[in-house]
Protein backbone atom coordinates (compact mmCIF):
# COMPACT_ATOMS: atom_id res chain seq x y z
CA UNK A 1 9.56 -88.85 48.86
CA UNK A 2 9.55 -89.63 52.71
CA UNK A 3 6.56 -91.65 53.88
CA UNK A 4 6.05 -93.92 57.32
CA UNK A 5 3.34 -95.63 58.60
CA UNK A 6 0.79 -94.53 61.03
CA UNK A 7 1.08 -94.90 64.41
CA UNK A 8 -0.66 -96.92 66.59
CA UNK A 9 -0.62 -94.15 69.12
CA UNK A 10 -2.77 -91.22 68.72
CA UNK A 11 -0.84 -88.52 67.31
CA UNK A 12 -0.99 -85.47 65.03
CA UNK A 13 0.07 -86.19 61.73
CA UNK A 14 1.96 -83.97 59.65
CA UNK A 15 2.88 -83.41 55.68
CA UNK A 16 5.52 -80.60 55.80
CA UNK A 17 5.66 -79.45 51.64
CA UNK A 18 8.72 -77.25 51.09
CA UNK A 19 10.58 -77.13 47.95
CA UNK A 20 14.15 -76.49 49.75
CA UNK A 21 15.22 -79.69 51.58
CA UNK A 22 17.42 -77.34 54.20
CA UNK A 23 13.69 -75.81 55.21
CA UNK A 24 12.12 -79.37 55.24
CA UNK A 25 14.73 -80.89 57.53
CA UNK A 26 14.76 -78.03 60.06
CA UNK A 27 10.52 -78.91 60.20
CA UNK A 28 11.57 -82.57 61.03
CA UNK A 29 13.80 -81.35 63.98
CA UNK A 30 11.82 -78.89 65.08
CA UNK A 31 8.84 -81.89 65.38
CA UNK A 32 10.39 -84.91 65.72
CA UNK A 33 11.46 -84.62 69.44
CA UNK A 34 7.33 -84.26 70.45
CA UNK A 35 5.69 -87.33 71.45
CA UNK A 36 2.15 -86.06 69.93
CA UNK A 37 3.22 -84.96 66.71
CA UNK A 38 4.85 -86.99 63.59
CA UNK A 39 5.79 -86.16 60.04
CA UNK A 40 4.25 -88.94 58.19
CA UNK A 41 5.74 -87.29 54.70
CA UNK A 42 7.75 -84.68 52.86
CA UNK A 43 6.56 -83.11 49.76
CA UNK A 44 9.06 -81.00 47.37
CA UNK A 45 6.94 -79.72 45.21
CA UNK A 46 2.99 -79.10 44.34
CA UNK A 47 2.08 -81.78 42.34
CA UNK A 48 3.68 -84.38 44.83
CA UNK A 49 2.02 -82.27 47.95
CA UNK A 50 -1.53 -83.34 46.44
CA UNK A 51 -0.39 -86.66 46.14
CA UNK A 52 0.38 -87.14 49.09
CA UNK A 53 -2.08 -85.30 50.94
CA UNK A 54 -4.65 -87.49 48.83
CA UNK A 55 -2.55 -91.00 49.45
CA UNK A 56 -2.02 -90.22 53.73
CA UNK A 57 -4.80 -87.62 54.72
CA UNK A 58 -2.34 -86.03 57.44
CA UNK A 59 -4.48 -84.21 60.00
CA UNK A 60 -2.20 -80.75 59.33
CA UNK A 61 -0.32 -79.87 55.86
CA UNK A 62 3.13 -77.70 56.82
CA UNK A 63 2.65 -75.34 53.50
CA UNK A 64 4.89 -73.38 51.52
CA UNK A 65 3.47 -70.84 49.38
CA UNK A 66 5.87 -71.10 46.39
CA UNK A 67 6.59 -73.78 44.97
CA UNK A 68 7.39 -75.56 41.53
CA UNK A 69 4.82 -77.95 39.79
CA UNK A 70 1.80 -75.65 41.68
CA UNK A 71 2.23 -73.25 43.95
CA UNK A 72 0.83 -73.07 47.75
CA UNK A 73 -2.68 -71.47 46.64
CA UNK A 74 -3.07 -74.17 44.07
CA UNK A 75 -2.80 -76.84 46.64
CA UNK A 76 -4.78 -75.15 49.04
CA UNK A 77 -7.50 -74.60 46.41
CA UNK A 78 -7.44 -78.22 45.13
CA UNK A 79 -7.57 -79.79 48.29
CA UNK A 80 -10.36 -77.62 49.42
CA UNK A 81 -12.51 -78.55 46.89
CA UNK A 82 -12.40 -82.49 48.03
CA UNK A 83 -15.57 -81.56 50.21
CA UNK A 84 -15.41 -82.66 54.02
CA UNK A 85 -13.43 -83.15 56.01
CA UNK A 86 -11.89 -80.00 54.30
CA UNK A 87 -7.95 -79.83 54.97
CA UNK A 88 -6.39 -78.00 58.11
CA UNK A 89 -3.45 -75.88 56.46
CA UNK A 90 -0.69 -73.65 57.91
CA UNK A 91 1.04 -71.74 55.57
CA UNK A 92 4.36 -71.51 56.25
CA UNK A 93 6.86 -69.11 53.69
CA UNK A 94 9.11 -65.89 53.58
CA UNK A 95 6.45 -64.12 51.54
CA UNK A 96 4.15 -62.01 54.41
CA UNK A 97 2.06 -59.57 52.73
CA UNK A 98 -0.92 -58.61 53.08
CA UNK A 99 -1.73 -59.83 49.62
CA UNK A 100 -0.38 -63.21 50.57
CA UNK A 101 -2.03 -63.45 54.17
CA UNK A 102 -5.59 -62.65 52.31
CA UNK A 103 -5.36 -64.81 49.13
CA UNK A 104 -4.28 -68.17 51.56
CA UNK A 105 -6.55 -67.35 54.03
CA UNK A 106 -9.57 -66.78 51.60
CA UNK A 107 -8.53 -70.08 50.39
CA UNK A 108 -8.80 -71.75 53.34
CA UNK A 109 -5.66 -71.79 55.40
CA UNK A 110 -6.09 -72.34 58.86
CA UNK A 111 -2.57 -70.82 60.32
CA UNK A 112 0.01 -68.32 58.18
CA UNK A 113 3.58 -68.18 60.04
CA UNK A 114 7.15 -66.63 58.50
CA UNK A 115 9.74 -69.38 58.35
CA UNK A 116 12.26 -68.55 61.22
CA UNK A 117 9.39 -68.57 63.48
CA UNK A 118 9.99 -69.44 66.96
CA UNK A 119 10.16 -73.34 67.17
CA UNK A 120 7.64 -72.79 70.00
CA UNK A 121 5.21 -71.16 68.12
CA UNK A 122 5.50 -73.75 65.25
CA UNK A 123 4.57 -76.74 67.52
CA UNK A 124 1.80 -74.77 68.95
CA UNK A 125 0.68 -73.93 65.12
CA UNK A 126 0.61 -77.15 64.64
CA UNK A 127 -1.31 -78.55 67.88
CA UNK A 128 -3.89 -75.37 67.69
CA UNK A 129 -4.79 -75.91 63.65
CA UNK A 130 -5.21 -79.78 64.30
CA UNK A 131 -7.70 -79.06 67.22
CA UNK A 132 -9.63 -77.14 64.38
CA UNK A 133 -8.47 -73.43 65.50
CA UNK A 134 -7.01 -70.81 63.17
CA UNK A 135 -3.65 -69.35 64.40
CA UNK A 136 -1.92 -66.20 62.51
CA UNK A 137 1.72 -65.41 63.98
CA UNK A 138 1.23 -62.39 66.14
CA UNK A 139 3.19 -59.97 63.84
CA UNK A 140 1.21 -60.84 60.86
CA UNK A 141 -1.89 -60.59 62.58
CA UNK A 142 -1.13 -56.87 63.35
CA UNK A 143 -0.04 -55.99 60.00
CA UNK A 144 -3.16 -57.59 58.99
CA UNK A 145 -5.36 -55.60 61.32
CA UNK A 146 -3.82 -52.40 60.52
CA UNK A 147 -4.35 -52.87 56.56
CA UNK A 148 -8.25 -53.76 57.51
CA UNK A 149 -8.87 -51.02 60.45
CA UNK A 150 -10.47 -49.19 57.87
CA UNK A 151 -14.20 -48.59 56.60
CA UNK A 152 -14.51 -52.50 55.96
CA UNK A 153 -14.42 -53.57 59.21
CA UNK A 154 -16.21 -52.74 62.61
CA UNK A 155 -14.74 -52.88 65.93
CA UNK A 156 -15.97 -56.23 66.55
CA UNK A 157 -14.60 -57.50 63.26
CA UNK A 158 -10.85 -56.13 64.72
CA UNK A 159 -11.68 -57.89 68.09
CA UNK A 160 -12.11 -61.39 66.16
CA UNK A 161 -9.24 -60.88 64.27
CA UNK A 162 -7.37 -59.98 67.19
CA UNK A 163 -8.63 -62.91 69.13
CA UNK A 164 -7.71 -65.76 66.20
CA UNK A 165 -4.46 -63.82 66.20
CA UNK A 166 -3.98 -65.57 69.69
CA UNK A 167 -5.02 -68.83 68.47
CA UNK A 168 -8.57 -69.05 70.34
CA UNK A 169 -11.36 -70.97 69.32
CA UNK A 170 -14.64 -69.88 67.76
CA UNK A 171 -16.18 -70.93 70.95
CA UNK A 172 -13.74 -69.04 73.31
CA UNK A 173 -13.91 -65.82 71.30
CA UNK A 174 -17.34 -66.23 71.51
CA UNK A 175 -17.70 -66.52 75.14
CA UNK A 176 -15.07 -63.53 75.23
CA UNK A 177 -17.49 -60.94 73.30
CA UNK A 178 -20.39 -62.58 74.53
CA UNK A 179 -21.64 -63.47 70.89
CA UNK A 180 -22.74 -67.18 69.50
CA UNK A 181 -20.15 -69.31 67.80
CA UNK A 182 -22.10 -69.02 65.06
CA UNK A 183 -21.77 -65.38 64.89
CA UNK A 184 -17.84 -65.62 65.10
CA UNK A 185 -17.97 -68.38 62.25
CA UNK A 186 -19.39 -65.47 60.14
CA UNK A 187 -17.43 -63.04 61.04
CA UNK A 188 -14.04 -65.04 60.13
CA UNK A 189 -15.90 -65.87 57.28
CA UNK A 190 -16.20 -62.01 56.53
CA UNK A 191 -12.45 -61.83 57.43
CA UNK A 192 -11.14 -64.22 55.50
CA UNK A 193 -13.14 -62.59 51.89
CA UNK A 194 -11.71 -59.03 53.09
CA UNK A 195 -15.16 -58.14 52.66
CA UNK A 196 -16.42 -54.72 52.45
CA UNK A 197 -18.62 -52.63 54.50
CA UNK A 198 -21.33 -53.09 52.96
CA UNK A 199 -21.52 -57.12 53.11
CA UNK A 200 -20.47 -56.61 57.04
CA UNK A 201 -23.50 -54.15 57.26
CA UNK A 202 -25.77 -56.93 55.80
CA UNK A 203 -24.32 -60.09 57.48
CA UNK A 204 -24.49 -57.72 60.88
CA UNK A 205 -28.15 -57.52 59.98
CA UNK A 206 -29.08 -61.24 59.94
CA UNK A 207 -27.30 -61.65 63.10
């Protein structure tokens, strides 16, 4: 569909994938008006979202998670398995279980926001996932937490979901807890596979 050229200016560029063009259009105004981010492309379906993706290499894919052709976790999935750099995805739908916030997460989704989100928080979605951070809207974050505050996760576990919730860095949550990057890296990693007490136990015991 739409394509432009890059910039000669440095600026974050976007691929906003939505299969309604009323949901596409609203992403355009909502970005359009910010000097460091530009929509470089519009996708309508799955199949053209790869394509695209593949032909531009934006530096953030606007993602909805149903859509004709393949569906958000196909994309995600396919364009993960390119090897580095791996995409930085934000999920963007009306579909906010916990179900869906796990699967596109596990498949390597960076951000997860409910369309009607503020227009704030989707520009700072977009600036925070580019800069390599993961970002979950605060209300799914919660309902997130709540399904997981149970025997699969420690108290630290809830305190790095809590803290990506806000949109910090690996580093700053780090420096918040007083643990290593390296140790939060694992512990999103343990967040994002819903993993069980027992492989928390065992990654807590390498640490």
């Amino acid at each position: 569909m739409k394509s432009s050229s890059t910039s000669a200016t440095k600026v974050i560029r976007v691929l906003i994938a939505d299969d309604h063009p009323v949901v596409r259009e609203g992403l355009v105004t909502i970005l359009k008006s910010e000097k460091d981010i530009k929509v470089v492309a519009e996708a309508a379906d799955g199949k053209e979202t790869c394509e695209l993706y593949n032909e531009l290499a934006p530096d953030v894919l606007l993602l909805d998670l149903r859509m004709p052709e393949k569906d958000g976790l196909q994309v995600i999935t396919e364009l993960m398995s390119h090897g580095a750099p791996k995409p930085r995805i934000i999920v963007m739908t009306t579909y906010e279980s916990e179900g869906d916030v796990r699967r596109a997460l596990k498949a390597g989704a960076k951000g997860y926001l409910v369309k009607g989100a503020d227009p704030r928080q989707i520009r700072e979605a977009v600036r925070k996932v580019a800069a390599g951070q993961a970002l979950l809207q605060p209300e799914i974050a919660s309902k997130l937490a709540e399904s997981m505050a149970r025997p699969e996760l420690s108290e630290r576990e809830l305190q790095v979901l809590q803290y990506m919730a806000l949109g910090r860095s690996n580093k700053e949550i780090g420096q918040v807890l007083y643990i290593s990057e390296n140790t939060v890296c694992r512990r999103e990693l343990f967040l994002r596979d819903g993993a069980t007490r027992r492989r928390v136990r065992e990654g807590a015991s390498r640490l």
